[in-house]
N, C-alpha and C. Protein backbone atom coordinates (compact mmCIF):
# COMPACT_ATOMS: atom_id res chain seq x y z
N UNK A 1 1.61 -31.72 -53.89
CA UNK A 1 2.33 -32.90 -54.32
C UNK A 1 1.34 -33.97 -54.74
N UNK A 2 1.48 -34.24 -55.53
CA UNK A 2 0.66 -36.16 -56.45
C UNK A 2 1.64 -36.77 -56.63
N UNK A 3 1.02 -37.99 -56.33
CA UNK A 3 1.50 -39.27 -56.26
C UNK A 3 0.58 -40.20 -56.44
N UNK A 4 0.79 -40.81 -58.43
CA UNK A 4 -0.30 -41.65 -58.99
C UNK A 4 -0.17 -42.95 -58.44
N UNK A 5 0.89 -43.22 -57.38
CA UNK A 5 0.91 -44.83 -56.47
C UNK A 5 0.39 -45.00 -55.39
N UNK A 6 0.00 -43.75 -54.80
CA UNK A 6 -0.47 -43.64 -53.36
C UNK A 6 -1.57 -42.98 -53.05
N UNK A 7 -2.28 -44.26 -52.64
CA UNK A 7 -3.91 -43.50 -52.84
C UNK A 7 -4.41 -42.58 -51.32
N UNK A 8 -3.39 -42.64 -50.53
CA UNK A 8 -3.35 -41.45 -49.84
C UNK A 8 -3.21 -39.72 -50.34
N UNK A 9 -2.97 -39.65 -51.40
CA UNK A 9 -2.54 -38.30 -51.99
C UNK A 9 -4.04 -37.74 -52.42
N UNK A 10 -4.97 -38.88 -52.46
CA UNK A 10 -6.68 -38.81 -53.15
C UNK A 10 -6.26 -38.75 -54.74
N UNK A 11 -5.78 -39.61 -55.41
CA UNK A 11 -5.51 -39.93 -56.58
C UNK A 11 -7.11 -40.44 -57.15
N UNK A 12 -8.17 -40.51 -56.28
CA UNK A 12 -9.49 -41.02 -56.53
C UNK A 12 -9.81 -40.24 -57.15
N UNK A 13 -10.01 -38.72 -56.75
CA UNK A 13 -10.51 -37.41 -57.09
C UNK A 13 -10.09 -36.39 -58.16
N UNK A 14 -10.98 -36.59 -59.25
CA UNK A 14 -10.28 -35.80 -60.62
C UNK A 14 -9.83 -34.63 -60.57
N UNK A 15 -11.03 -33.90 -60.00
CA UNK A 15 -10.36 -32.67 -60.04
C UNK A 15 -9.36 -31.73 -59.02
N UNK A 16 -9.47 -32.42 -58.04
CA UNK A 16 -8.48 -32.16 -56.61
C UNK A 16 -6.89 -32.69 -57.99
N UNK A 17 -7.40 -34.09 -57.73
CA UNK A 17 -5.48 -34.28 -58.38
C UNK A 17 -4.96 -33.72 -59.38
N UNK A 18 -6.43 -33.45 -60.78
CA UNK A 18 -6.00 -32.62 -61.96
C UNK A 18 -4.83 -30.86 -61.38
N UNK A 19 -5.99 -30.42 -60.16
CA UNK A 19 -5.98 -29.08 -59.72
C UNK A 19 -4.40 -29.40 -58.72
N UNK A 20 -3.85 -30.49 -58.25
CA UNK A 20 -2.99 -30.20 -57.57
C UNK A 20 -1.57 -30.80 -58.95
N UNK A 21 -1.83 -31.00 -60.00
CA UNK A 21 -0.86 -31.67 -60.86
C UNK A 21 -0.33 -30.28 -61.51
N UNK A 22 -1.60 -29.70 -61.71
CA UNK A 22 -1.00 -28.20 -62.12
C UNK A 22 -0.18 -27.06 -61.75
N UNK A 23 0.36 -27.71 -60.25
CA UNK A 23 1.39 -26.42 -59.46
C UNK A 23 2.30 -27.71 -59.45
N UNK A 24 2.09 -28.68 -58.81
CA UNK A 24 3.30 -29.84 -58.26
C UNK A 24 3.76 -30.64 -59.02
N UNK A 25 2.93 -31.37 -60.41
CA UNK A 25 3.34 -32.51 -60.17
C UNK A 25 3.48 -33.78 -59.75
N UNK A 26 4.30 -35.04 -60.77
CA UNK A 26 4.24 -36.15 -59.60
C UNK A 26 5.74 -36.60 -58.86
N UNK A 27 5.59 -35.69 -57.95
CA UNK A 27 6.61 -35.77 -57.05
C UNK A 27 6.90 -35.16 -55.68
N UNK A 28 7.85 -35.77 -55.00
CA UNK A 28 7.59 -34.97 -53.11
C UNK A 28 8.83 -34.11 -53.27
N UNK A 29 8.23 -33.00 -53.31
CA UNK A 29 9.41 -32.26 -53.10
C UNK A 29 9.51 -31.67 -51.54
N UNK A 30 8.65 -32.41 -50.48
CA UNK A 30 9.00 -32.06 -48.77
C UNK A 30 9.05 -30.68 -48.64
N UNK A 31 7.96 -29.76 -49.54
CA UNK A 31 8.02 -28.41 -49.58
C UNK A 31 6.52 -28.46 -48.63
N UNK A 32 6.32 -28.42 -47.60
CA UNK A 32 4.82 -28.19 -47.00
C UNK A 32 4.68 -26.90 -46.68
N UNK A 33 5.33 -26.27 -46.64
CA UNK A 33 4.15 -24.87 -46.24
C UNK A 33 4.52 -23.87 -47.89
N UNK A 34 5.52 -24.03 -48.61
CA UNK A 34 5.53 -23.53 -50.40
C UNK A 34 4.61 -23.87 -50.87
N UNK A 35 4.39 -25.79 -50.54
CA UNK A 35 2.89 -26.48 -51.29
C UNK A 35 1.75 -25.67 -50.90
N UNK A 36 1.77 -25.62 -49.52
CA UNK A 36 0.37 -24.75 -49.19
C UNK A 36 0.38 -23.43 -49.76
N UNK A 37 1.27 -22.90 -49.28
CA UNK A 37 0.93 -21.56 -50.13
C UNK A 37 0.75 -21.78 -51.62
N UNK A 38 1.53 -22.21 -52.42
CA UNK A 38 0.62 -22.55 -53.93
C UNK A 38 -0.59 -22.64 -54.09
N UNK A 39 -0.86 -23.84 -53.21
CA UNK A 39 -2.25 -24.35 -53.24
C UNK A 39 -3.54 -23.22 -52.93
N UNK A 40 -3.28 -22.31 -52.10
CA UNK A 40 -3.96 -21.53 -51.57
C UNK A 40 -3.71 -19.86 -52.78
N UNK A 41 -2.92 -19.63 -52.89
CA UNK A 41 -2.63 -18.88 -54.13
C UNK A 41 -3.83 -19.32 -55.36
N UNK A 42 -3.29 -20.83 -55.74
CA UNK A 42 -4.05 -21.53 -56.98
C UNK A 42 -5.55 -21.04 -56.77
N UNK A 43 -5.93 -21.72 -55.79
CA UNK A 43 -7.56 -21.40 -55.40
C UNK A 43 -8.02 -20.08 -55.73
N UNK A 44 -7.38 -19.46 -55.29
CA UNK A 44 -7.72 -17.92 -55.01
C UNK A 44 -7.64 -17.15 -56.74
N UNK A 45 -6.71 -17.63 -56.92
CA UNK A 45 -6.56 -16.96 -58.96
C UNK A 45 -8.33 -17.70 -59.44
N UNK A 46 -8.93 -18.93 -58.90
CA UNK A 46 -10.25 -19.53 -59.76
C UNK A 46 -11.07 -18.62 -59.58
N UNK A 47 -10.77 -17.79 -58.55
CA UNK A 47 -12.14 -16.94 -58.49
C UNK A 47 -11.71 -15.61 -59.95
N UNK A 48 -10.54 -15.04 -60.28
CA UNK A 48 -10.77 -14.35 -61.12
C UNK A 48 -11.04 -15.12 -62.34
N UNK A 49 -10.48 -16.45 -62.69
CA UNK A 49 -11.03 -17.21 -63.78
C UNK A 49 -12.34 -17.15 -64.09
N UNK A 50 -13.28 -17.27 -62.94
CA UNK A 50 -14.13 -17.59 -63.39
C UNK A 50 -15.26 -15.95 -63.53
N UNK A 51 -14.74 -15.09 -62.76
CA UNK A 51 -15.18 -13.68 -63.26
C UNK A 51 -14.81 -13.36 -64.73
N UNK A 52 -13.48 -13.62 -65.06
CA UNK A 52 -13.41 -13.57 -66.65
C UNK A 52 -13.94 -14.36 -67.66
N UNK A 53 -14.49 -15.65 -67.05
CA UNK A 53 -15.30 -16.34 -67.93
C UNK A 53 -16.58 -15.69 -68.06
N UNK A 54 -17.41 -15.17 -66.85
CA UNK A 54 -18.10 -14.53 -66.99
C UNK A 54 -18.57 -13.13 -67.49
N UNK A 55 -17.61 -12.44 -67.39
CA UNK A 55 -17.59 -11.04 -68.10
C UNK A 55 -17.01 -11.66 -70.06
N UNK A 56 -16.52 -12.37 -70.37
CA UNK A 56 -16.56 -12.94 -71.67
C UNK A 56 -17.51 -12.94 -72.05
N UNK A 57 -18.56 -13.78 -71.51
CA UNK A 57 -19.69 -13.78 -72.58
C UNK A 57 -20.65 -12.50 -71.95
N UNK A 58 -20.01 -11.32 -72.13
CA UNK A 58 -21.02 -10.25 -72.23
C UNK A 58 -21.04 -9.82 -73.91
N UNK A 59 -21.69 -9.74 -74.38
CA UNK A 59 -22.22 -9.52 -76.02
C UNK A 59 -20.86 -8.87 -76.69
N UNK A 60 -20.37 -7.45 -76.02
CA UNK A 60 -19.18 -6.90 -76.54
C UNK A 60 -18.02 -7.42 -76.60
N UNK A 61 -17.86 -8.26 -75.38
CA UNK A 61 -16.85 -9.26 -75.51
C UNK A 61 -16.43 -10.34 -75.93
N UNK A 62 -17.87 -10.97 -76.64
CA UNK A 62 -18.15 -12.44 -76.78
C UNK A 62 -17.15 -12.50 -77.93
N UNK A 63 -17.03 -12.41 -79.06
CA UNK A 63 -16.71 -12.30 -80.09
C UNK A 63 -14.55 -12.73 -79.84
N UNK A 64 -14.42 -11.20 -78.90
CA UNK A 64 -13.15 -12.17 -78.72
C UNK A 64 -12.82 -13.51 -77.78
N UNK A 65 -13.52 -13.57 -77.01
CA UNK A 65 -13.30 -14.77 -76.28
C UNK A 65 -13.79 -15.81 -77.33
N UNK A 66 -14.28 -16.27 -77.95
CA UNK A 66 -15.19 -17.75 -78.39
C UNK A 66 -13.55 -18.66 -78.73
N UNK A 67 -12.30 -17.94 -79.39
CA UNK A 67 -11.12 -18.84 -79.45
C UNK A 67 -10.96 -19.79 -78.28
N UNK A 68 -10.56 -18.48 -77.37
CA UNK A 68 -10.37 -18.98 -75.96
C UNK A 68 -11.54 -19.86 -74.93
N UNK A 69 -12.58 -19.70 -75.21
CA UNK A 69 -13.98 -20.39 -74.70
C UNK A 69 -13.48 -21.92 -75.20
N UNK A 70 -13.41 -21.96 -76.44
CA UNK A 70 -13.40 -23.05 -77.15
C UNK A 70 -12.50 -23.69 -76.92
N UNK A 71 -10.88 -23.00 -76.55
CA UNK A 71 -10.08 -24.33 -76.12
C UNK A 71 -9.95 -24.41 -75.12
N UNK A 72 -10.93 -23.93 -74.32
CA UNK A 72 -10.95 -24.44 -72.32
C UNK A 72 -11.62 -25.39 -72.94
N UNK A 73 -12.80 -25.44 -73.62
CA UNK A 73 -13.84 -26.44 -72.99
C UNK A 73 -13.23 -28.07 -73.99
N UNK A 74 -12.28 -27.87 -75.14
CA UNK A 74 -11.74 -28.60 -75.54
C UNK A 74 -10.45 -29.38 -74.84
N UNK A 75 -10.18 -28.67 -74.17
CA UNK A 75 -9.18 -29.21 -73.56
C UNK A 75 -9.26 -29.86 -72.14
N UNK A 76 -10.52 -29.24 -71.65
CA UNK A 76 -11.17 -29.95 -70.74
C UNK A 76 -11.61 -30.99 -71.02
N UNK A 77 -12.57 -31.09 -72.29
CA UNK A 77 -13.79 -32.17 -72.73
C UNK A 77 -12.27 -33.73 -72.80
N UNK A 78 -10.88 -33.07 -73.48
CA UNK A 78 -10.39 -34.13 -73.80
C UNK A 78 -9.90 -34.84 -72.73
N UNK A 79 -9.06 -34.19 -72.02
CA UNK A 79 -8.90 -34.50 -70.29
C UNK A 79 -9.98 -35.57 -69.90
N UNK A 80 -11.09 -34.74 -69.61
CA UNK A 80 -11.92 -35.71 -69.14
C UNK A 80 -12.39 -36.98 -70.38
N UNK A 81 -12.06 -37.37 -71.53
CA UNK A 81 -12.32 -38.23 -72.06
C UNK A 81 -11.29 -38.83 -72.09
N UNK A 82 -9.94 -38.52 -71.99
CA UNK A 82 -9.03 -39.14 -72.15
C UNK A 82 -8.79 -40.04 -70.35
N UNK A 83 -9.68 -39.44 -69.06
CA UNK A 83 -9.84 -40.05 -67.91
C UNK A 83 -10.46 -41.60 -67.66
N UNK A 84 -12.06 -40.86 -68.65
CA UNK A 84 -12.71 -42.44 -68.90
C UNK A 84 -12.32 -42.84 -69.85
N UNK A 85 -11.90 -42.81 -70.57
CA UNK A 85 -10.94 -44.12 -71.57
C UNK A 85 -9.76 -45.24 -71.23
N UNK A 86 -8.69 -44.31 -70.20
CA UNK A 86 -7.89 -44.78 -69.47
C UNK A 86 -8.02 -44.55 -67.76
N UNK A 87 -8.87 -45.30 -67.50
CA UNK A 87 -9.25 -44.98 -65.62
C UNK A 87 -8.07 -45.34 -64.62
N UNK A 88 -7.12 -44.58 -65.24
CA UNK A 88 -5.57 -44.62 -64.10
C UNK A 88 -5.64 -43.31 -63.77
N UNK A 89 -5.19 -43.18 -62.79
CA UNK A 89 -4.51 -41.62 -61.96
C UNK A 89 -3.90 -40.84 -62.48
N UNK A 90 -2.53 -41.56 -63.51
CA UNK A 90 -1.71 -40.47 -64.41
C UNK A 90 -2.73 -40.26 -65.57
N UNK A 91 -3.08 -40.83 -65.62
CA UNK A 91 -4.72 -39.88 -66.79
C UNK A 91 -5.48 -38.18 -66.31
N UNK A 92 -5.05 -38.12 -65.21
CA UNK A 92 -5.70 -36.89 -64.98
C UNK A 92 -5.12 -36.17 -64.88
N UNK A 93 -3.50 -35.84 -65.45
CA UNK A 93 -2.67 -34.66 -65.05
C UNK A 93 -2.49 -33.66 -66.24
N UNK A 94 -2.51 -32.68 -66.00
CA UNK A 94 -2.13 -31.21 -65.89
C UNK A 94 -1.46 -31.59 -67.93
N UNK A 95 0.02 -32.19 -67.61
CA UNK A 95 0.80 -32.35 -68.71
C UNK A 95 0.35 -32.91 -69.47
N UNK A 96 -1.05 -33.20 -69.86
CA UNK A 96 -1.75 -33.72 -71.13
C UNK A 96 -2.50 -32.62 -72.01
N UNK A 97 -2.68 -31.41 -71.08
CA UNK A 97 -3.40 -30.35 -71.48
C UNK A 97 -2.97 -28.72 -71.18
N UNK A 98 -1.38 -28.99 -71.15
CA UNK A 98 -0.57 -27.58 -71.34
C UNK A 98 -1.29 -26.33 -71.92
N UNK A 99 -2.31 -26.46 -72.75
CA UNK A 99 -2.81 -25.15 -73.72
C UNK A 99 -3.42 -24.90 -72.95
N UNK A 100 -4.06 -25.18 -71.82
CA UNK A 100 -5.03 -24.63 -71.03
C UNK A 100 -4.93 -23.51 -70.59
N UNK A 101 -3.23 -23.18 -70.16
CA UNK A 101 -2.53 -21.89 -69.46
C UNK A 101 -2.91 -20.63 -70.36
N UNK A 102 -3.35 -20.81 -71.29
CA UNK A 102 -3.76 -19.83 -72.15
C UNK A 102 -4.79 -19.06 -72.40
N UNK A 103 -6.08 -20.02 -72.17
CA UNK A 103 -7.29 -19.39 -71.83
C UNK A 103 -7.29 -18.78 -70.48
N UNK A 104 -6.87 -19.42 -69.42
CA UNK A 104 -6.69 -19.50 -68.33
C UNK A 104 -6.32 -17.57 -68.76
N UNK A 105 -4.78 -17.69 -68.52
CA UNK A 105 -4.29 -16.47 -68.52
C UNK A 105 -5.16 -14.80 -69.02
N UNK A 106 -5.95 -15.66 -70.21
CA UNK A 106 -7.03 -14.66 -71.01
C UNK A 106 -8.02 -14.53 -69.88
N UNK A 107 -8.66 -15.69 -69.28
CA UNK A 107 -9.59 -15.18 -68.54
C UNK A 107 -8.89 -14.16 -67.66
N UNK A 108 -7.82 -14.72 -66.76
CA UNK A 108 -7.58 -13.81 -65.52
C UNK A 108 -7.57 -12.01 -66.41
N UNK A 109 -6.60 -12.05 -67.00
CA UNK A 109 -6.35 -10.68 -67.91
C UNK A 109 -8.27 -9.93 -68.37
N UNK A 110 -8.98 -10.44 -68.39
CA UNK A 110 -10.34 -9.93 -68.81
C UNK A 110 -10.84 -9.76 -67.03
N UNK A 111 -10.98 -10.36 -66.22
CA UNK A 111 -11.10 -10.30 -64.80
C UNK A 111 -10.33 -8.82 -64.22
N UNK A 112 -9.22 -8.62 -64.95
CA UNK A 112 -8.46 -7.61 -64.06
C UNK A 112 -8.90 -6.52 -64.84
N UNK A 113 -9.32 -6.39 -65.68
CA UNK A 113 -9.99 -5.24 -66.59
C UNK A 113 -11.39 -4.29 -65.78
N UNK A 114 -11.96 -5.58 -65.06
CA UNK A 114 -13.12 -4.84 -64.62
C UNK A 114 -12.91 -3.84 -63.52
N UNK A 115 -12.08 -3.91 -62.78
CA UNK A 115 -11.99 -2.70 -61.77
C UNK A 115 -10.79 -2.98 -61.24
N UNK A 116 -10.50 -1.82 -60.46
CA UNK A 116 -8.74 -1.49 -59.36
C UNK A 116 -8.91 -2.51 -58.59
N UNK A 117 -10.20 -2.82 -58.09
CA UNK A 117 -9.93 -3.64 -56.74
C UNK A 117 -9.53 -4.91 -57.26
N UNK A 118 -10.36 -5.57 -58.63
CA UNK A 118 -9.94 -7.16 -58.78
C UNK A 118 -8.56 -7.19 -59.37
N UNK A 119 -8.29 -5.92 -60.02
CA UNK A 119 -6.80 -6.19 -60.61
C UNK A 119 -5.55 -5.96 -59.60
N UNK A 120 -6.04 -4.91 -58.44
CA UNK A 120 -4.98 -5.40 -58.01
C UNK A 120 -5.01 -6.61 -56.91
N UNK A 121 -5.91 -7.38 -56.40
CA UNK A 121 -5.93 -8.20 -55.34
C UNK A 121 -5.44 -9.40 -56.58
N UNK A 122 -6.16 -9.73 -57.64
CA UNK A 122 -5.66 -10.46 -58.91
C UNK A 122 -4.10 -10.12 -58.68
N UNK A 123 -3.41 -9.11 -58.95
CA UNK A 123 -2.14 -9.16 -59.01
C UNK A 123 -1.11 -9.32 -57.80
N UNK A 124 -1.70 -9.13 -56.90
CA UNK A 124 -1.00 -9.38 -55.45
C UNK A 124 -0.87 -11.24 -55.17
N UNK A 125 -2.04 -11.62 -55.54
CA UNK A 125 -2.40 -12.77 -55.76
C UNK A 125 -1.02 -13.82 -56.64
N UNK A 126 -1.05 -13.02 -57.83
CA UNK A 126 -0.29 -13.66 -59.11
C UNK A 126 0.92 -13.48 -58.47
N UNK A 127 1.64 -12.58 -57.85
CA UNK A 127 2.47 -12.24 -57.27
C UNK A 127 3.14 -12.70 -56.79
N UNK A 128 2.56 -13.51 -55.34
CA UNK A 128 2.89 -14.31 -54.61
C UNK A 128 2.87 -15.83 -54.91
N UNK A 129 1.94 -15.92 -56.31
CA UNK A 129 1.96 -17.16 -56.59
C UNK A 129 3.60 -17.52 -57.03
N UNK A 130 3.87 -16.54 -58.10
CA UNK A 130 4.99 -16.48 -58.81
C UNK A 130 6.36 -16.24 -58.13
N UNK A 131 6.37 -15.70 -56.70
CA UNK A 131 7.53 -15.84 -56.30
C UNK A 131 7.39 -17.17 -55.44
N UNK A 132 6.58 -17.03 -55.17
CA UNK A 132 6.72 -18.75 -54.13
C UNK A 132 7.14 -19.90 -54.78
N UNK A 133 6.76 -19.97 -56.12
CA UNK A 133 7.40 -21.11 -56.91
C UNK A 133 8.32 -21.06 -57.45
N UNK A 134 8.80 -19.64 -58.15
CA UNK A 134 10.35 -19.51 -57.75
C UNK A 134 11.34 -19.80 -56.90
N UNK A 135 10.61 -19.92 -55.71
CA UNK A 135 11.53 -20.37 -54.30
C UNK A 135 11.51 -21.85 -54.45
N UNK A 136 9.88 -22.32 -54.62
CA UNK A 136 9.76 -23.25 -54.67
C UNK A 136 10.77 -24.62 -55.63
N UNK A 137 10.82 -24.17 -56.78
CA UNK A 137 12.00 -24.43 -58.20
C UNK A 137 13.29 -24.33 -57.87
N UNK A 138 13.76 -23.25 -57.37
CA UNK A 138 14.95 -23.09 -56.85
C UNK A 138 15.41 -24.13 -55.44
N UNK A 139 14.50 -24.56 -54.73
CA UNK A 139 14.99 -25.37 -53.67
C UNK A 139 14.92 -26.75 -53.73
N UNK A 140 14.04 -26.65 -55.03
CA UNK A 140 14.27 -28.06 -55.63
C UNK A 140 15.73 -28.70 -56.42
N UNK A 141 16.09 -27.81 -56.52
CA UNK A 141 16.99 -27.97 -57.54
C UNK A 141 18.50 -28.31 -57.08
């Protein structure tokens, strides 16, 4: 949960609030142990992100990733410029930089390529992310 009024939520911290705007939002939805599990889900998918960022730039692969390279780091670079330009809290969320889900998704998908074990702990992972926020959506509602 974020909350750009309450500097208890650590609205200080870019990338904690960027990283928690991207499952929650700014709003209480009194979901504490759905939130945690998201949260802990979320974490756990960065580690295949960032194996697929890394297996990208292996020479054979480079070629198709550079799209996707290019609009992480664009969509990052703007995020974070669009932070110091406007130094408010709702400056750092998630809904300014929707395209991200895309590289994102490419990395994980290149991550699960390399072996049984990361694709399926990757997918057990995605799994649980995806039904928990289903529950999560649904009890909001």
């Amino acid at each position: 949960y974020n909350n750009p009024w309450n500097e208890s939520m650590r609205r200080r911290y870019f990338w904690e609030f960027f990283f928690k705007s991207c499952i929650h939002g700014e709003f209480n939805p009194r979901s504490g142990i759905r939130a945690k599990i998201l949260n802990i889900c979320a974490l756990l998918l960065l580690f295949p992100i960032i194996i697929g960022i890394i297996s990208s730039l292996k020479k054979e692969r480079f070629y198709k990733a550079i799209p996707f390279l290019n609009l992480f780091g664009l969509n990052l670079s703007a995020l974070l410029y669009f932070r110091i330009s406007a130094p408010l809290a709702c400056a750092q969320d998630f809904r300014y930089i929707p395209l991200l889900a895309i590289p994102l998704a490419f990395f994980i998908a290149q991550a699960m390529n390399i072996n049984k074990t990361i694709r399926f702990v990757t997918a057990m992972t995605l799994s649980c992310f995806l039904i928990t926020y289903i529950i999560h959506l649904t009890l909001l509602a």
